[in-house]
Protein backbone atom coordinates (compact mmCIF):
# COMPACT_ATOMS: atom_id res chain seq x y z
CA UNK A 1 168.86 110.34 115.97
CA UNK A 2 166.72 108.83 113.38
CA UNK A 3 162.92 109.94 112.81
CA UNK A 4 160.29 107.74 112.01
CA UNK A 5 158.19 108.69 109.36
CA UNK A 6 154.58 110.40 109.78
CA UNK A 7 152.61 108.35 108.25
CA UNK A 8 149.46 106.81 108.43
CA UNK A 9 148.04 103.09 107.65
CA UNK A 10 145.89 102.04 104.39
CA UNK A 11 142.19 102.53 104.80
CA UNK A 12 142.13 105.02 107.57
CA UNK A 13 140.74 108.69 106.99
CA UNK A 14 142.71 112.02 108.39
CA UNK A 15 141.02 115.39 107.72
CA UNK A 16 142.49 118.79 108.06
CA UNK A 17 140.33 121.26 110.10
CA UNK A 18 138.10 122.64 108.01
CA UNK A 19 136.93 119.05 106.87
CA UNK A 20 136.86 118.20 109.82
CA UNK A 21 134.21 120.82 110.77
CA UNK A 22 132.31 119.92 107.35
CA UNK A 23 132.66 116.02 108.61
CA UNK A 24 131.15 116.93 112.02
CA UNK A 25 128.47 119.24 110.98
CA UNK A 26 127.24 116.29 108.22
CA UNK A 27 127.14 113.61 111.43
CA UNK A 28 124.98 116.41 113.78
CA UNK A 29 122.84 116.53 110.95
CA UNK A 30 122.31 113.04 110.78
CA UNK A 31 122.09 112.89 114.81
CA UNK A 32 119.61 115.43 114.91
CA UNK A 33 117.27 114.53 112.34
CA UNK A 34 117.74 110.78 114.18
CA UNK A 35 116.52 112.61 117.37
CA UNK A 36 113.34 114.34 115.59
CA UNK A 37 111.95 110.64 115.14
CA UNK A 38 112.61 110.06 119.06
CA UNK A 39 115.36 107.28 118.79
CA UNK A 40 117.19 106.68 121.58
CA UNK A 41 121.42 106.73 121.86
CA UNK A 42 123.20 103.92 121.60
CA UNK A 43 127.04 103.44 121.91
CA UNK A 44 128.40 99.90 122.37
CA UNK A 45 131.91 98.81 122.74
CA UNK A 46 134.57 98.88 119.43
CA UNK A 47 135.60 95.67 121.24
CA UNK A 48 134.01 93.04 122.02
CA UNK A 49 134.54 88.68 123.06
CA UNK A 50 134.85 87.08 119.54
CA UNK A 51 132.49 84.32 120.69
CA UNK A 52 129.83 86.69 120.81
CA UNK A 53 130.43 89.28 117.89
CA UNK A 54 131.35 86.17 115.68
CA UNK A 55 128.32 84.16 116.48
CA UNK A 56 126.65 84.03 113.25
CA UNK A 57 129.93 85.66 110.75
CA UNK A 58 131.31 83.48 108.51
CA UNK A 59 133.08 83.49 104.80
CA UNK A 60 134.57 87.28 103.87
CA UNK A 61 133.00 88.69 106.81
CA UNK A 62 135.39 86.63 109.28
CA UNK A 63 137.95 87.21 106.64
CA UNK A 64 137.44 90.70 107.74
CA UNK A 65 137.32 91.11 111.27
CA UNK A 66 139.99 92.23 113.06
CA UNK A 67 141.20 89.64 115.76
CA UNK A 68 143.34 89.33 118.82
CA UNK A 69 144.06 87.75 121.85
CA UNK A 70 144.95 89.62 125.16
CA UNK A 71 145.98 87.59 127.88
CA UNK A 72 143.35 84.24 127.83
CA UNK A 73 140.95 86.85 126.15
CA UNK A 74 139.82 86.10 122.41
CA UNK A 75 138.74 89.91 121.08
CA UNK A 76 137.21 90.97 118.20
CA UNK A 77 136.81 94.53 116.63
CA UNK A 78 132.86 95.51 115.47
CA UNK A 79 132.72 95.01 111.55
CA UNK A 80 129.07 96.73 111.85
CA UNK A 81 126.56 98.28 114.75
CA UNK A 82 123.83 95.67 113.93
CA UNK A 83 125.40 92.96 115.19
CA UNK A 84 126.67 94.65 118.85
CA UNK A 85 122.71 95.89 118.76
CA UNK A 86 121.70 92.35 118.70
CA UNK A 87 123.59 91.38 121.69
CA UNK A 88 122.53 94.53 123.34
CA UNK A 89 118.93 93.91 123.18
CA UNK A 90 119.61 90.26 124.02
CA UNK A 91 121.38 90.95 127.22
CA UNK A 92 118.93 93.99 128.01
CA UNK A 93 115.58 92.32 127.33
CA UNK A 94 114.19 92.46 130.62
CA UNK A 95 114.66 96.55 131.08
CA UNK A 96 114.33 98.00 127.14
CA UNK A 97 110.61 99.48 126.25
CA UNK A 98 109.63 98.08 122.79
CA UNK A 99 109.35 98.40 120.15
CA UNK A 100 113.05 99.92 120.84
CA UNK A 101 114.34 102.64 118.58
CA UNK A 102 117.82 103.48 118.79
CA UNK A 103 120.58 105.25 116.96
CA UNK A 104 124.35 104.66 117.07
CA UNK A 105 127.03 106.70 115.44
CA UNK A 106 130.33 105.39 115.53
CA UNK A 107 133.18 103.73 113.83
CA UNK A 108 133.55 99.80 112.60
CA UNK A 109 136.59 98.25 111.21
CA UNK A 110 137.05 95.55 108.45
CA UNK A 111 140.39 94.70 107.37
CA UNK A 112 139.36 94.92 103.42
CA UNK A 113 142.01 95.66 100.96
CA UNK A 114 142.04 99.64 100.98
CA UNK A 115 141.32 101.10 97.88
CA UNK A 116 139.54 105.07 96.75
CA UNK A 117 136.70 105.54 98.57
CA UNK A 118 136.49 102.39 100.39
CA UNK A 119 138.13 102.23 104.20
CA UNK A 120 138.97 99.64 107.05
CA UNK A 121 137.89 102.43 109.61
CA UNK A 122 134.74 104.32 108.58
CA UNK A 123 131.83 105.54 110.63
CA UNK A 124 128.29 104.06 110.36
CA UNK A 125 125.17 105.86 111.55
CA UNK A 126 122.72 103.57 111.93
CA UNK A 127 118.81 103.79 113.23
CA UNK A 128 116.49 100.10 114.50
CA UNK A 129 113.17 99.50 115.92
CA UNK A 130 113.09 96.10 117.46
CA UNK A 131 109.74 94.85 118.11
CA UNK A 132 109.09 92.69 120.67
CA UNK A 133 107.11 89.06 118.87
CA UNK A 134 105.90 91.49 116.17
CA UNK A 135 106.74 94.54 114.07
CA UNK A 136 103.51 96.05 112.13
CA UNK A 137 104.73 96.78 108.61
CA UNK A 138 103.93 100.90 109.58
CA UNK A 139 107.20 100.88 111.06
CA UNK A 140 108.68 99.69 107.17
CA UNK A 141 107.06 102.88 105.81
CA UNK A 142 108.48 104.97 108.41
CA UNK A 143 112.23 104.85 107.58
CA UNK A 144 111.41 106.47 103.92
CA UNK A 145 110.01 109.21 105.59
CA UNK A 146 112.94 109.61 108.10
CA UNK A 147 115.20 108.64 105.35
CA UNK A 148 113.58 111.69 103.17
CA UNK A 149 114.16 114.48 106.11
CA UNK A 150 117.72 113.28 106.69
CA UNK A 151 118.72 113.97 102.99
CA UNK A 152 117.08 117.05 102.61
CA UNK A 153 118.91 118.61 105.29
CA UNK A 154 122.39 117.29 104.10
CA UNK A 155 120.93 119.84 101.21
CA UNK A 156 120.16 117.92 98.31
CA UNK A 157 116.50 117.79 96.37
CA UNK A 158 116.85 115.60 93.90
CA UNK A 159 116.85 111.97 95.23
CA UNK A 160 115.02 108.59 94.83
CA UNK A 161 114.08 106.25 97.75
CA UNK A 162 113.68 102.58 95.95
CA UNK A 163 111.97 99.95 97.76
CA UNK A 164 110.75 96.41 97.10
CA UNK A 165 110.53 93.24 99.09
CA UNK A 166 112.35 90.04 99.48
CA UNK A 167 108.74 87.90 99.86
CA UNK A 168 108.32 89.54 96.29
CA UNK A 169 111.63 88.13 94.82
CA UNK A 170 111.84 84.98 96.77
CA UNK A 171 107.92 84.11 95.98
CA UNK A 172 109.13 84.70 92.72
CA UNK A 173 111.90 82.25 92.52
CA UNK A 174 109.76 79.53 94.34
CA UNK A 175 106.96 79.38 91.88
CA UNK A 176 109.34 78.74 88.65
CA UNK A 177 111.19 76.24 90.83
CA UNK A 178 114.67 78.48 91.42
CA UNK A 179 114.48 79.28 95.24
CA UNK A 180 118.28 77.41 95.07
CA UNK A 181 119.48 79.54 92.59
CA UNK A 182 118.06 82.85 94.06
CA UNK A 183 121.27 84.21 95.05
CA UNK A 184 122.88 84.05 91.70
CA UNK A 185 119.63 84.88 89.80
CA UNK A 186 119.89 88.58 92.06
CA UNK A 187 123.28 88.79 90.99
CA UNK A 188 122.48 88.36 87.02
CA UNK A 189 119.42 90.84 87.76
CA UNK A 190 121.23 93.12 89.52
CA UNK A 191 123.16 93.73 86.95
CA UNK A 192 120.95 94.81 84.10
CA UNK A 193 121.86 98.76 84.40
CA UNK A 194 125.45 97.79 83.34
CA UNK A 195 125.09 95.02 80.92
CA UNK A 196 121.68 95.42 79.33
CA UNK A 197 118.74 92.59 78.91
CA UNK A 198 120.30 90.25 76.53
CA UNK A 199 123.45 89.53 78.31
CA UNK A 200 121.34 89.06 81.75
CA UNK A 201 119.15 86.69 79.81
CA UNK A 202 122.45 85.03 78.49
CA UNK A 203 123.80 84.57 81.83
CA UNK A 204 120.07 83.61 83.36
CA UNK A 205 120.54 80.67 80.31
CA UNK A 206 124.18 79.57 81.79
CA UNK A 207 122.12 78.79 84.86
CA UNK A 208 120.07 76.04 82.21
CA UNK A 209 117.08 77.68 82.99
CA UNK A 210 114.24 77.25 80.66
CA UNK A 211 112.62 80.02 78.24
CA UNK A 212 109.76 80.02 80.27
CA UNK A 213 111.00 80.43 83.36
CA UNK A 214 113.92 83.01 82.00
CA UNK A 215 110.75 85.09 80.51
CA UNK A 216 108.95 85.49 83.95
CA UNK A 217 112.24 86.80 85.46
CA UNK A 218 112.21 89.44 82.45
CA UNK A 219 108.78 89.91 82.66
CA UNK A 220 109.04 91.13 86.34
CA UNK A 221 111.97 93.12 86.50
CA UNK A 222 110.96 95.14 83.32
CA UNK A 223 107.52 95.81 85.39
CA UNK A 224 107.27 99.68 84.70
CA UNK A 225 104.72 103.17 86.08
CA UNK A 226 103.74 105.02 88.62
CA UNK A 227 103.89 102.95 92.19
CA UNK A 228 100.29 101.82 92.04
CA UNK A 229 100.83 100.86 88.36
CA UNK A 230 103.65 98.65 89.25
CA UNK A 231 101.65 96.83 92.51
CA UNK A 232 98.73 96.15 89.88
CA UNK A 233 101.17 94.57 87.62
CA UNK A 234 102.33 92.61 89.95
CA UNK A 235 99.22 91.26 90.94
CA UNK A 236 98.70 90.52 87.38
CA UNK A 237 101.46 88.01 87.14
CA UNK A 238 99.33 85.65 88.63
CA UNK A 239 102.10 84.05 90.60
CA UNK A 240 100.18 81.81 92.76
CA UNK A 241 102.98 82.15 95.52
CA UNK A 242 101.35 82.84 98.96
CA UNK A 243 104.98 84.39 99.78
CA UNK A 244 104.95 86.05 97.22
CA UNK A 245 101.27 87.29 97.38
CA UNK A 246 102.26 88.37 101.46
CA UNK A 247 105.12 90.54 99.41
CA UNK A 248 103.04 92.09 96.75
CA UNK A 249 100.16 93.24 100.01
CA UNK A 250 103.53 94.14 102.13
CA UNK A 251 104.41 96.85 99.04
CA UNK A 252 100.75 97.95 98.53
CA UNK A 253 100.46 98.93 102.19
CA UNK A 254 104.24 100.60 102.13
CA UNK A 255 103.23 102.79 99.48
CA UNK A 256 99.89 103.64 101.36
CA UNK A 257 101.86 104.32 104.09
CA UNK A 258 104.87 106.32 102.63
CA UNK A 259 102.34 108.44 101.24
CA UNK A 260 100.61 109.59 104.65
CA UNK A 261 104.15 110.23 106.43
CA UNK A 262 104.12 112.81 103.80
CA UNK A 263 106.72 111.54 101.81
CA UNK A 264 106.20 113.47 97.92
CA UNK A 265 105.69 110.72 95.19
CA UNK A 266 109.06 111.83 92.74
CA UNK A 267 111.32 110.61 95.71
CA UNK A 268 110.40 107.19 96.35
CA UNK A 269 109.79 104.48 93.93
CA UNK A 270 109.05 100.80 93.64
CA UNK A 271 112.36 99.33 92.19
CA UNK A 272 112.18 95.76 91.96
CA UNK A 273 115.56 94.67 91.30
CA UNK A 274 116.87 96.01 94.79
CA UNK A 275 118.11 92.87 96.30
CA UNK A 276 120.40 94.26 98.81
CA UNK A 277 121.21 91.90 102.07
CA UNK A 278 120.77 88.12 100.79
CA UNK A 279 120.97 86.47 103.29
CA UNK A 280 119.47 89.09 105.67
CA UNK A 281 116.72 90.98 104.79
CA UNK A 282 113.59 89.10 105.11
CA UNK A 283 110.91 91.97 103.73
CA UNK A 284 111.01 95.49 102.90
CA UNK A 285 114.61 96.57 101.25
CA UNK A 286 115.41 99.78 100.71
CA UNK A 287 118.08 101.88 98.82
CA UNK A 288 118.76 105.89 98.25
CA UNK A 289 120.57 107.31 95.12
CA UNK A 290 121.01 110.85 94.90
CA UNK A 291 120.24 111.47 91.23
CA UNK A 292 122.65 113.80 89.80
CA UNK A 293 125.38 111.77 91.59
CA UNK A 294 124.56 108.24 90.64
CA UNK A 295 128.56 107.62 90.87
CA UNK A 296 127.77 107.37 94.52
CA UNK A 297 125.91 104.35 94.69
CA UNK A 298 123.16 104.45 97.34
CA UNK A 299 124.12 106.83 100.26
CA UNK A 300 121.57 105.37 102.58
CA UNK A 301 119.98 101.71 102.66
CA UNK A 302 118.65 98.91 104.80
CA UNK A 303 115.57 96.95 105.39
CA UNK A 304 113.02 94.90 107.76
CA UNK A 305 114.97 91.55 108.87
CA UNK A 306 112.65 88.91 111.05
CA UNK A 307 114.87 88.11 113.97
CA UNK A 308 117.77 90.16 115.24
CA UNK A 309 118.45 88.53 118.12
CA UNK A 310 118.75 84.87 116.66
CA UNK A 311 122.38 83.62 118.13
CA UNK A 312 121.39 85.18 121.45
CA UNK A 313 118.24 84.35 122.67
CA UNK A 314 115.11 82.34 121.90
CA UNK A 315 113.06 85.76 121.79
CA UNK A 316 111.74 86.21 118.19
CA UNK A 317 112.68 90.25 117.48
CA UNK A 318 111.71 91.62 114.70
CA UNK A 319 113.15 94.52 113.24
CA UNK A 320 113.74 97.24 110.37
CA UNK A 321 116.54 99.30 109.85
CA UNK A 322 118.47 101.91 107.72
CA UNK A 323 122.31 102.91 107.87
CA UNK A 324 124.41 105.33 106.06
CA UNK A 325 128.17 105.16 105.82
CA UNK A 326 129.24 108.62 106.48
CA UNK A 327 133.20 108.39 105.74
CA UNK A 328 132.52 106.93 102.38
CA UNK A 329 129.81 109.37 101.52
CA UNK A 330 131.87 112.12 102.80
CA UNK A 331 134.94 111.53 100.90
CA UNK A 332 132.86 111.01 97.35
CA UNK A 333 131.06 114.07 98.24
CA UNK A 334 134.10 116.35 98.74
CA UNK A 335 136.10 114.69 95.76
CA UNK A 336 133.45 115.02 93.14
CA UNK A 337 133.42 118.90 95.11
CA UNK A 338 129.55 118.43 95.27
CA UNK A 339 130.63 119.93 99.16
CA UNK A 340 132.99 122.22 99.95
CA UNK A 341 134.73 122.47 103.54
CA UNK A 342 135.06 126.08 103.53
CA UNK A 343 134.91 126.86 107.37
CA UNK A 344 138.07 126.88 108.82
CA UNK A 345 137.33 127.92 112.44
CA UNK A 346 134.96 127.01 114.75
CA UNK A 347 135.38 130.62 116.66
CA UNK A 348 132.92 133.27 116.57
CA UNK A 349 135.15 136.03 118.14
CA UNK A 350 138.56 136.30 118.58
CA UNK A 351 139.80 138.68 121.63
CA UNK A 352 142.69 140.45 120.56
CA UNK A 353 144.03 141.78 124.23
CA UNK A 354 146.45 144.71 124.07
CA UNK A 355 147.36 144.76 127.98
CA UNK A 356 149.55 142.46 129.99
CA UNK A 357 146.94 141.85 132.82
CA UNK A 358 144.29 139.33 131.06
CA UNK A 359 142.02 140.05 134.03
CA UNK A 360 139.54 142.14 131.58
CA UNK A 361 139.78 140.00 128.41
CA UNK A 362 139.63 136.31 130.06
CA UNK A 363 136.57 137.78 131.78
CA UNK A 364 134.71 139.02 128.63
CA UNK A 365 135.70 135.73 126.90
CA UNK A 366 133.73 133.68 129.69
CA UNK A 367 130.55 135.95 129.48
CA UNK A 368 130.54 135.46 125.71
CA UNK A 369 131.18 131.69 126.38
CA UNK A 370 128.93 130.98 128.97
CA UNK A 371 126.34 133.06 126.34
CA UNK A 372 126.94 130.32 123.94
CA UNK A 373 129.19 132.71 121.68
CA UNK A 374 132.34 130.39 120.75
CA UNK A 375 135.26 132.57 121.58
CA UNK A 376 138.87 131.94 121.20
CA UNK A 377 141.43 134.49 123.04
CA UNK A 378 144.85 135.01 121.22
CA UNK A 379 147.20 134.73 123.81
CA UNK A 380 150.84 134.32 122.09
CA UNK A 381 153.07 137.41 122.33
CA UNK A 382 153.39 139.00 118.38
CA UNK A 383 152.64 141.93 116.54
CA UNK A 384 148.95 143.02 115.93
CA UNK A 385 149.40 142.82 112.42
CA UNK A 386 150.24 138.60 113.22
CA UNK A 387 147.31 138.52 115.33
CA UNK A 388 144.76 139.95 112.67
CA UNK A 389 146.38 137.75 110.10
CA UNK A 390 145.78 134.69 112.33
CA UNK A 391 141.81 135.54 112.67
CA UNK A 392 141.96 136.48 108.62
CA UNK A 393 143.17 133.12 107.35
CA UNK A 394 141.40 131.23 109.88
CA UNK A 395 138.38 132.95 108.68
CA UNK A 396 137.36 133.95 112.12
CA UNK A 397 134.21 136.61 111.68
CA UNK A 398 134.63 139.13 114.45
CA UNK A 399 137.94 140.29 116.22
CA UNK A 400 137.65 142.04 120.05
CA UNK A 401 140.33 144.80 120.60
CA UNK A 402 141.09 145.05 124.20
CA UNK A 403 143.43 147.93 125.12
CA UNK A 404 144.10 149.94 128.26
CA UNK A 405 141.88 153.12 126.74
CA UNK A 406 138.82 150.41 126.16
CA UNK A 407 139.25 149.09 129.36
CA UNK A 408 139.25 152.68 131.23
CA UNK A 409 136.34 153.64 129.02
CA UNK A 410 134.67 150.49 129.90
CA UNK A 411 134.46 149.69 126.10
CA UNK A 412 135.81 147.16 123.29
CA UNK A 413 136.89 147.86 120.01
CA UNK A 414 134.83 145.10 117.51
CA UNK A 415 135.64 144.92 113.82
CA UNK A 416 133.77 142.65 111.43
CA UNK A 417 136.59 140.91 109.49
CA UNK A 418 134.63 140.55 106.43
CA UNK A 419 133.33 143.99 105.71
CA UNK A 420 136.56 145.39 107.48
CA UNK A 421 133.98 147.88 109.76
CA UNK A 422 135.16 149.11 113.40
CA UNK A 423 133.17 150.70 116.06
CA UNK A 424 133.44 150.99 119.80
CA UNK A 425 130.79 148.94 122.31
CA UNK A 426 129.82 149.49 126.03
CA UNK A 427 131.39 145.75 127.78
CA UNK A 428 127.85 145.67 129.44
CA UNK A 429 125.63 145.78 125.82
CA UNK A 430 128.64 143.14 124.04
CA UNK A 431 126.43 140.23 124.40
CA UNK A 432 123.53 141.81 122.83
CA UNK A 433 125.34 143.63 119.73
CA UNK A 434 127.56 140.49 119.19
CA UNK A 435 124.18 137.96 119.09
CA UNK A 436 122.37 140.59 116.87
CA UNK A 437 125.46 140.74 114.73
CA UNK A 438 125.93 137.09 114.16
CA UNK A 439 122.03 136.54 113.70
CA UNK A 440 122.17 138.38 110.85
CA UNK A 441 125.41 137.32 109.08
């Protein structure tokens, strides 16, 4: 009989066990810190009627979607959880409490071409508030702040927020008469990091722009200082752009804002050439770069967009936004080893039972369970010295020794694997010692 090959497609991520654990514990840090701010669960379905997923999708993005029909049933696979959100709070208008905060963690598919780092299958974790007509700008300086308390507890220090504001750039563009070429004006600019001034302002002059306007685009994007100094020196363009003006006041009160969520000045900054989300992002834009890692491109980004809902319904919802893609920024962490999955168990105890009836050690095993204590029994027929090596490479902390003298002596035999200790316990004090011990290890 032939076999088929184990194998699995382009683009799709496969972890052994202990990344696995290090992948989980990364997402229920992100869920938990997502909780802290008091946004609500979301999960919507990974399918869903093209008509309505595909309402507004067009060029690469339809390119991209995975599509199929079912019977008479055109279906579509989510490409993103912003989209499924919008027809959520569409159909849901009448019973959601706004402004509506939610979070949703799951996976979206695009059929890109697969390459390092990049996948067709990747979790998104994702956090909204909707507003209902309006969206004070408070909520814009909020997502910093959350943004700030989720990094810190994936354990790094050293990282910048940058913000700045579409009304800014696209006030910008409208007073030196280039609101048509915006798009590929924030695709020269965006650029300046790689290829330096001159070649931007080379490119800006393939555009037949003129010296004047080309100098206001330098001009601004080479706007440097502290936050304030940067909102002054915008001012002092003198762009009389009331857009632009509205973006400049949107900044000043972000900062002002930022500042009272308690967010500490060295990780956020005014960046204005962030000019993520085109054809999206209406206002505040922001992106995260972990500074010792900027290899990584920004781990965590989104903005404030003026009507979610659009394709839907007639309601005008406002919202602002922030998403991380946790399979990319999982798999650069671990290759550039900045993370290391290094628990291989999930067990806390491992009963080792020494006596055919199980009566005794399935019983302890519960109490310790049902004490929150994650314990795993070993139940396969081999040698001791097989069962200790099994708890050993898994990395398992504590091992239980059940034998017929501890059960007659109404006592277990507990050996810390790491410091290779023994000693006897009473069954009725195990829950105590074994909290105590694994409080302070």
């Amino acid at each position: 009989m032939n076999k088929t090959e184990p194998r699995t497609l382009p683009g799709f991520m496969e972890l052994l066990p202990n990344e696995q654990i290090l992948f989980n514990q990364m997402k229920e840090k992100i869920e938990k810190t997502y909780q802290k701010f008091g946004f609500l669960p979301l999960d919507t379905p990974i399918l869903e009627l093209s008509e309505v997923l595909l309402a507004k999708a067009g060029g690469e993005t339809e390119k991209q979607i995975y599509r199929f029909e079912k019977g008479d049933t055109d279906i579509s696979m989510r490409f993103d959880l912003t989209v499924p959100l919008a027809k959520y709070v569409a159909k849901n208008y009448g019973t959601l409490s706004f402004p509506f905060r939610r979070y949703q963690i799951g996976k979206v598919y695009r059929g890109e071409r697969p390459q390092k780092g990049r996948f067709r299958e990747f979790y998104q974790c994702d956090i909204d508030v909707i507003g209902d007509g309006e969206l004070d700008i408070i909520n814009d300086a909020e997502m910093p702040s959350i943004i700030y308390n989720l990094i810190k507890e994936l354990g790094f220090e050293d990282f910048t927020i940058r913000i700045n504001n579409r009304k800014v750039l696209n006030g910008l563009f409208e007073s030196i008469e280039q609101k048509d070429n915006a798009t590929e004006i924030l695709r020269i600019i965006d650029k300046i990091d790689k290829i330096g001034k001159e070649k931007v302002i080379e490119e800006l002059k393939k555009l037949e722009l003129k010296k004047e306007q080309i100098s206001k685009i330098i001009d601004f994007i080479e706007i440097q200082g502290s936050n304030d100094e940067k909102i002054e020196k915008l001012k002092n363009l003198a762009i009389n752009n009331e857009q632009y003006k509205q973006g400049v006041q949107e900044l000043s009160d972000l900062v002002k804002y930022v500042r009272l969520f308690g967010v500490p000045e060295k990780n956020f900054s005014i960046d204005l050439t962030i000019a993520r989300g085109l054809d999206y992002y209406t206002g505040t834009v922001y992106e995260t770069f972990l500074n010792d890692y900027r290899e990584l491109g920004s781990v965590c980004s989104g903005g404030r967009y003026e009507n979610l809902a659009e394709n839907y319904t007639d309601k005008k919802l406002p919202g602002v936004g922030i998403s991380i893609g946790l399979t990319r920024l999982f798999y650069k962490l671990n290759e550039l080893n900045i993370i290391k999955a290094e628990k291989k168990s999930v067990s806390d105890i491992l009963i080792i039972p020494l006596v055919e009836d199980l009566t005794i050690p399935i019983k302890v095993a519960t109490e310790l369970r049902e004490s929150g204590i994650n314990t795993e029994i070993y139940l396969n027929d081999k040698k001791l010295k097989a069962k200790f090596k099994y708890a050993d490479k898994l990395q398992i902390p504590f091992v239980i020794i059940i034998g017929e003298d501890e059960i007659e002596q109404n006592k277990i035999k507990l050996k810390n694997m790491q410091t290779g200790e023994e000693k006897e316990i009473k069954i009725s004090n195990l829950k105590e010692e074994i909290n105590l011990l694994l409080f302070t290890t």
